[in-house]
C-alpha atoms as a PDB file:
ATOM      1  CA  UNK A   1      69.694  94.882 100.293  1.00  0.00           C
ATOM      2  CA  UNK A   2      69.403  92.298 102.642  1.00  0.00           C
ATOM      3  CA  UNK A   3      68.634  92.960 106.555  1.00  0.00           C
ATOM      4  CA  UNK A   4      71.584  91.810 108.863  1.00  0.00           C
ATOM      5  CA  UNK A   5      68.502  90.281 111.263  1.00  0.00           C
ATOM      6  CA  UNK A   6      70.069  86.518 110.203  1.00  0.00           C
ATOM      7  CA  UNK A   7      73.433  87.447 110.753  1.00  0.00           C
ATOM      8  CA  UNK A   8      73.119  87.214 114.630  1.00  0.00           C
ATOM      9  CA  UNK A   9      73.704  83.738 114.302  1.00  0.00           C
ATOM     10  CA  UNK A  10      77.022  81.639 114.244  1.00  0.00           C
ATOM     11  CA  UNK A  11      79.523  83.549 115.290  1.00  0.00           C
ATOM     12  CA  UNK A  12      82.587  81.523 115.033  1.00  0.00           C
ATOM     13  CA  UNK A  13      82.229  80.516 111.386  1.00  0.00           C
ATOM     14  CA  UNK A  14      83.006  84.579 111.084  1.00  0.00           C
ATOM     15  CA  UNK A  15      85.840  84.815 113.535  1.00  0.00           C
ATOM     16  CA  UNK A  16      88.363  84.343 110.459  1.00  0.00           C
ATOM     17  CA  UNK A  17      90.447  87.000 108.593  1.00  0.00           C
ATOM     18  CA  UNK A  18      88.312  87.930 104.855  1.00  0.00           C
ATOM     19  CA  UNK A  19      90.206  90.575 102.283  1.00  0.00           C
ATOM     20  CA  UNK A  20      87.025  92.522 101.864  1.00  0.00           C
ATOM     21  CA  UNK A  21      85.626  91.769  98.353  1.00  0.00           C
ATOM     22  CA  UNK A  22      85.385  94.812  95.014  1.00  0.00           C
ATOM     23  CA  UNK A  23      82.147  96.887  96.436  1.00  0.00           C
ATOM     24  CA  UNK A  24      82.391  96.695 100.109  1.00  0.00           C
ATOM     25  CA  UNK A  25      83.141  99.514 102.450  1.00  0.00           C
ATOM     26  CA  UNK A  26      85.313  98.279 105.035  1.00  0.00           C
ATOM     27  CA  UNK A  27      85.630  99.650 109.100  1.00  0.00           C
ATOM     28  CA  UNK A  28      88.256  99.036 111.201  1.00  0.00           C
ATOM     29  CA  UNK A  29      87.941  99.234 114.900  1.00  0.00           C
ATOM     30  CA  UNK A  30      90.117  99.073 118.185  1.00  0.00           C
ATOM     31  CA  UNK A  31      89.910  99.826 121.725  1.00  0.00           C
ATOM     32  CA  UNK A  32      92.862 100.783 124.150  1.00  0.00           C
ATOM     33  CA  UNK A  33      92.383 101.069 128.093  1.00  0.00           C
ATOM     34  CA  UNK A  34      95.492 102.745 130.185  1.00  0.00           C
ATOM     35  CA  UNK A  35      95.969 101.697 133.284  1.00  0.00           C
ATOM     36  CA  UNK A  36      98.138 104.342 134.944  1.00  0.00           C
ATOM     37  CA  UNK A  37      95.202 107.027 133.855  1.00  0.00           C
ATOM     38  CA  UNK A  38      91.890 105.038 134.851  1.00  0.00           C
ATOM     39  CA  UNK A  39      90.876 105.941 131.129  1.00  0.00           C
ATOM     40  CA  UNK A  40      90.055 104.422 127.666  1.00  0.00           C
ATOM     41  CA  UNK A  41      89.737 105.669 124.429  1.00  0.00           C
ATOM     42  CA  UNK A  42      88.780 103.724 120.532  1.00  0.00           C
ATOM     43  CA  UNK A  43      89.459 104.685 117.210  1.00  0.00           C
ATOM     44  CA  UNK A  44      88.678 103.683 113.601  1.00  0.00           C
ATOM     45  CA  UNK A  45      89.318 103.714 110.093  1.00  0.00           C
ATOM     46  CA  UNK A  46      86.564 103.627 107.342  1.00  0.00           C
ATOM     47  CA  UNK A  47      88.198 102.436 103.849  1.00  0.00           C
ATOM     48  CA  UNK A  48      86.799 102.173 100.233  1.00  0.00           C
ATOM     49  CA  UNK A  49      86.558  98.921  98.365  1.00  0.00           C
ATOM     50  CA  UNK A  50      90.134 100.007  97.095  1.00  0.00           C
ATOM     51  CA  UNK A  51      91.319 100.048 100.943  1.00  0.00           C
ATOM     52  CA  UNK A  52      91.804 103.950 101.139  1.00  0.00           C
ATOM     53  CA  UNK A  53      91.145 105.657 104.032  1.00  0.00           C
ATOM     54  CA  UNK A  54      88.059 107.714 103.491  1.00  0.00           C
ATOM     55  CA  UNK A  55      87.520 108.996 107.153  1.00  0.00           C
ATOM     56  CA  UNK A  56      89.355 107.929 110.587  1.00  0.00           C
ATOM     57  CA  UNK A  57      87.921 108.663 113.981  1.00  0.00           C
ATOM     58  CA  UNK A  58      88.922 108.866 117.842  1.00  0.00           C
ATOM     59  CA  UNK A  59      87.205 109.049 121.139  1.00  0.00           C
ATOM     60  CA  UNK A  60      88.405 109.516 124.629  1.00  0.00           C
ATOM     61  CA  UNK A  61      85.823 108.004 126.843  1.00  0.00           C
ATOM     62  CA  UNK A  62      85.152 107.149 130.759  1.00  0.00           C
ATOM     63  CA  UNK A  63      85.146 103.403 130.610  1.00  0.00           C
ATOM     64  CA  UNK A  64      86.792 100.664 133.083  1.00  0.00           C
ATOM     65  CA  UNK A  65      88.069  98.436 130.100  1.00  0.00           C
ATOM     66  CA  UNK A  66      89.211  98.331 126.210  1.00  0.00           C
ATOM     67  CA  UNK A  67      86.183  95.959 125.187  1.00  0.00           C
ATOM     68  CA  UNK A  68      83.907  98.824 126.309  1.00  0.00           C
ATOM     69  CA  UNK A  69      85.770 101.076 124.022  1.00  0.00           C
ATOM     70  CA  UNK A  70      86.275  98.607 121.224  1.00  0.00           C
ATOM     71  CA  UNK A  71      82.321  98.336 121.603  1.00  0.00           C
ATOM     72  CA  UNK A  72      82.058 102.308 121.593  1.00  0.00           C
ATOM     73  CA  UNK A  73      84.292 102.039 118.254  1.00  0.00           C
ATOM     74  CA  UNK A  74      81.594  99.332 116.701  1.00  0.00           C
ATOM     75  CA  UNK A  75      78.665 101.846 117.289  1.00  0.00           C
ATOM     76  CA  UNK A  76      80.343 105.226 116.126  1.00  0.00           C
ATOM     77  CA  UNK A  77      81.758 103.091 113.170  1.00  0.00           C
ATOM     78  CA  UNK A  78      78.435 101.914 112.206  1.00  0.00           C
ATOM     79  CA  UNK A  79      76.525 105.643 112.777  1.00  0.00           C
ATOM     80  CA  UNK A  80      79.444 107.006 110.741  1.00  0.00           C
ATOM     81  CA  UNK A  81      78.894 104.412 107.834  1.00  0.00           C
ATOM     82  CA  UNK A  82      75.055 104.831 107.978  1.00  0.00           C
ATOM     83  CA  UNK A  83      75.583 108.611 108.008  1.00  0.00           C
ATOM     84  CA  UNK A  84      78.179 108.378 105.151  1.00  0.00           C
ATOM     85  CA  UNK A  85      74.858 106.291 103.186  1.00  0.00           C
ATOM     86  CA  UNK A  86      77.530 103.639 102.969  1.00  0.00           C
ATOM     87  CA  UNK A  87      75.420 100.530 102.384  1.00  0.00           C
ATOM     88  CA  UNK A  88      77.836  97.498 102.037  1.00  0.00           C
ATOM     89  CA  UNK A  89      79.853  97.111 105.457  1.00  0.00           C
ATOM     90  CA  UNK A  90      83.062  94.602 106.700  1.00  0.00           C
ATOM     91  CA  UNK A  91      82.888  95.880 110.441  1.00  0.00           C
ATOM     92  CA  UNK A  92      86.727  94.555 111.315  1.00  0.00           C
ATOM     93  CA  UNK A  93      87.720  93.829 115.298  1.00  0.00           C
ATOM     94  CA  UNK A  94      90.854  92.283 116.802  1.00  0.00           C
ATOM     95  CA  UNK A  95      88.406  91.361 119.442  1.00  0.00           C
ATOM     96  CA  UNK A  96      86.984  87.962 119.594  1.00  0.00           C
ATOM     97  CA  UNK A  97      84.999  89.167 122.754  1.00  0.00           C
ATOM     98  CA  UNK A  98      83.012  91.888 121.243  1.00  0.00           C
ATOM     99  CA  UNK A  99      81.847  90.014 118.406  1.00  0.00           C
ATOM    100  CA  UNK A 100      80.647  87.839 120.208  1.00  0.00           C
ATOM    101  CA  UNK A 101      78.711  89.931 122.269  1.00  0.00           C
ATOM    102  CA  UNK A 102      77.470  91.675 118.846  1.00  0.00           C
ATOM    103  CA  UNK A 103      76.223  88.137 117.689  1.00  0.00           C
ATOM    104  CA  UNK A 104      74.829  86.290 120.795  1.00  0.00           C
ATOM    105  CA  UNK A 105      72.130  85.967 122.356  1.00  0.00           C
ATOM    106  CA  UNK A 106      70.326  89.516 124.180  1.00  0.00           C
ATOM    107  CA  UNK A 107      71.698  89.571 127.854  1.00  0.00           C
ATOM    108  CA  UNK A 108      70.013  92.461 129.628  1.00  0.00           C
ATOM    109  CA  UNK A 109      72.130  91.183 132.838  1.00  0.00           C
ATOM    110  CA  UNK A 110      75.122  92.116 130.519  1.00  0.00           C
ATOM    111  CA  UNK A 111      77.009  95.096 132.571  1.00  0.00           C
ATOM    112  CA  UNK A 112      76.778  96.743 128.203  1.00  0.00           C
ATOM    113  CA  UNK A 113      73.477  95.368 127.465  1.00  0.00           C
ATOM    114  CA  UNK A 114      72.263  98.876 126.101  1.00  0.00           C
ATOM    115  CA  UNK A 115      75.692  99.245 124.429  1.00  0.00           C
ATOM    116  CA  UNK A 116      75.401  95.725 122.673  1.00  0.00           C
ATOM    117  CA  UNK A 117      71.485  96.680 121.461  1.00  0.00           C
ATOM    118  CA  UNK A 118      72.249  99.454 120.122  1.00  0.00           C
ATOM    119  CA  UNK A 119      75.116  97.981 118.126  1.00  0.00           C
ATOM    120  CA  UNK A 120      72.385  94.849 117.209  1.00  0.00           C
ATOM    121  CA  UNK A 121      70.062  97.961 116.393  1.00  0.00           C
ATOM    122  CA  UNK A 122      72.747  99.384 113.829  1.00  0.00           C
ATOM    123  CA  UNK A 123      73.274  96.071 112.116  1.00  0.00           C
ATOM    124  CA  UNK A 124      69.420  95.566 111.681  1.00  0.00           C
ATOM    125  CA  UNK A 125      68.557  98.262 109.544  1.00  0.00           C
ATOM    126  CA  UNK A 126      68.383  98.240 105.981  1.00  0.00           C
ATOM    127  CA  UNK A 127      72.068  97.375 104.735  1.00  0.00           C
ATOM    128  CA  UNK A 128      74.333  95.013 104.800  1.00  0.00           C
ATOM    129  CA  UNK A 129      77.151  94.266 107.951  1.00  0.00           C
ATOM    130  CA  UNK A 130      79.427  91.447 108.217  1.00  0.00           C
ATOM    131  CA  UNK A 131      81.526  91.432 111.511  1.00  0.00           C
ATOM    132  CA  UNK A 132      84.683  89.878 110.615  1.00  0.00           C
ATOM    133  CA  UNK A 133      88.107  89.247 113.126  1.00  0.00           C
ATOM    134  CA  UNK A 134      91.260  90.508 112.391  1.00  0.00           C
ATOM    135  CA  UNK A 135      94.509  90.003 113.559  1.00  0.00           C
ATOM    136  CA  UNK A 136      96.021  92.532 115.808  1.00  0.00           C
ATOM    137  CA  UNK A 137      99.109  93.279 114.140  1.00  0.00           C
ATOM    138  CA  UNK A 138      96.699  93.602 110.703  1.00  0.00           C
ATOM    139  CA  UNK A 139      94.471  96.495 112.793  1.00  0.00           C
ATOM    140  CA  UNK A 140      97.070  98.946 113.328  1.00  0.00           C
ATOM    141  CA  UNK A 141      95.665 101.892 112.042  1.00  0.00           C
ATOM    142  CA  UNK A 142      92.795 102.048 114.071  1.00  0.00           C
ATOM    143  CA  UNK A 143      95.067 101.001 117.363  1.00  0.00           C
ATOM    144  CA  UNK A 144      96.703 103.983 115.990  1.00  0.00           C
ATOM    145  CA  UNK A 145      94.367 106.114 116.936  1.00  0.00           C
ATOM    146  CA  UNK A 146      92.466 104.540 119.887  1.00  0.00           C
ATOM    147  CA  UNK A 147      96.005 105.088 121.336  1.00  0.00           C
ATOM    148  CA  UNK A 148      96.672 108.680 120.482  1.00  0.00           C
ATOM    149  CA  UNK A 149      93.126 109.628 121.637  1.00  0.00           C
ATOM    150  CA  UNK A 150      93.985 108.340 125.079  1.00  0.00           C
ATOM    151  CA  UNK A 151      95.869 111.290 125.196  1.00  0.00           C
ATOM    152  CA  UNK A 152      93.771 113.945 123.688  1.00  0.00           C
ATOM    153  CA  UNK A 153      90.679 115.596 124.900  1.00  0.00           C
ATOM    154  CA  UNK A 154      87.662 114.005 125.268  1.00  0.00           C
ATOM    155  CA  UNK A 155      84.732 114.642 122.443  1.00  0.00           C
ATOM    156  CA  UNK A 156      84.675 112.817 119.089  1.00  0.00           C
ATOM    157  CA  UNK A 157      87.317 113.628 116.660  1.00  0.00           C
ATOM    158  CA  UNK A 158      86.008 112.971 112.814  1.00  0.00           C
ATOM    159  CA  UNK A 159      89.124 112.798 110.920  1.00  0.00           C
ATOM    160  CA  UNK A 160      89.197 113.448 106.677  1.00  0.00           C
ATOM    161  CA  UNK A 161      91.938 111.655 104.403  1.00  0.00           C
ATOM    162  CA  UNK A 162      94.432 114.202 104.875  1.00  0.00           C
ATOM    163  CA  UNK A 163      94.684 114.204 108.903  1.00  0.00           C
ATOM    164  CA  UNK A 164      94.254 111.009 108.854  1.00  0.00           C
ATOM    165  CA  UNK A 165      97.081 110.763 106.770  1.00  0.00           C
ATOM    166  CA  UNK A 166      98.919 113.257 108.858  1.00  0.00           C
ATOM    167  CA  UNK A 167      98.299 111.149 112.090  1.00  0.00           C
ATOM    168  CA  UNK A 168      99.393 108.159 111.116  1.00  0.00           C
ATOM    169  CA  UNK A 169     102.557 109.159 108.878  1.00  0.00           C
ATOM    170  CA  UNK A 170     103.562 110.844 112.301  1.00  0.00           C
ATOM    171  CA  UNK A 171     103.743 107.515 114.430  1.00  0.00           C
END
C-alpha cells in the first residue's frame, strides 16, 4: 500500500465523476446547513466494491455552514473506514470546495485549519484514498441522511445495512 502523501497535489485532474473500480471501498459524503434552525448536520454511506451499503452514518453538529459539515462527513468517513480496516478508499463529495481544501496547500489562517489537518492526517496513513467529485443528484443517499439528521438529536448515529435500508426506503 501506497501512502496518500503524493496525492495532495492536483486537485482538478480529480474533480471528475470515476465508477469506483472491482476492490475499492467506496464513501459517500454530504453536508446540509438549515437556515431557519442556525444548525447543520452530514451524513454518509460506506459501500463495498459491489456498491452495497455496508454502514451509513449521521451527525447533527453546531456549525455556521454545510462545507463545515461536509468536512465533518470527510473525517468521520475516513475514521469509520480506518476503523472498519478498510484499506482501499474512493472518498466521494458533491463539493468542489472541500476537496479542495483536502488537497491544497496547509492554511493555518483557514477559519477549519485543524478540521482540514486532520482530514490530511487521515489520508496520510498507511492506505490508499482517492477524493473524487460527484454529482449532486448521484450523492443522494448520503444527502439523505445529512438531511434527516438535521432533525434528530445530536451525537453520532452508526447505522448497519438494515437501518440504513430502513431510512432510506422511508424517504
Amino acid at each position: 500500500m501506497t501512502s496518500a502523501t503524493t496525492k495532495l497535489k492536483g486537485t482538478r485532474d480529480r474533480l471528475q465523476n470515476q465508477i469506483p473500480p472491482g476492490d475499492k471501498t467506496t464513501m459517500e459524503v454530504d453536508g446540509a446547513y438549515s437556515f431557519r434552525h442556525n444548525i447543520a448536520a452530514y451524513g454518509g454511506v460506506i459501500k463495498s466494491a459491489g456498491m452495497t451499503a455496508l454502514e451509513g452514518f449521521m451527525m447533527k453538529i453546531d456549525a455556521t455552514d454545510s462545507l463545515v459539515a461536509e468536512l465533518w462527513g470527510c473525517l468521520v468517513g475516513l475514521k469509520r473506514a480506518w476503523d472498519a480496516n478498510y484499506r482501499e478508499i474512493i472518498l466521494r463529495t458533491n463539493s468542489v470546495e472541500a476537496i479542495e481544501l483536502i488537497y491544497g496547500e496547509s492554511n493555518d489562517m483557514h477559519e477549519d485549519w485543524v478540521l482540514i489537518s486532520e482530514i490530511k492526517e487521515m489520508i496520510n496513513r498507511d492506505w490508499h484514498v482517492e477524493i473524487h467529485h460527484i454529482d449532486r443528484q448521484n450523492n443522494g443517499h448520503a444527502d439523505t441522511l445529512a438531511k434527516k439528521a438535521l432533525n434528530g438529536a445530536f451525537g453520532l448515529q452508526i447505522l448497519g445495512p438494515n437501518a440504513l435500508s430502513y431510512i432510506l426506503s422511508s424517504v
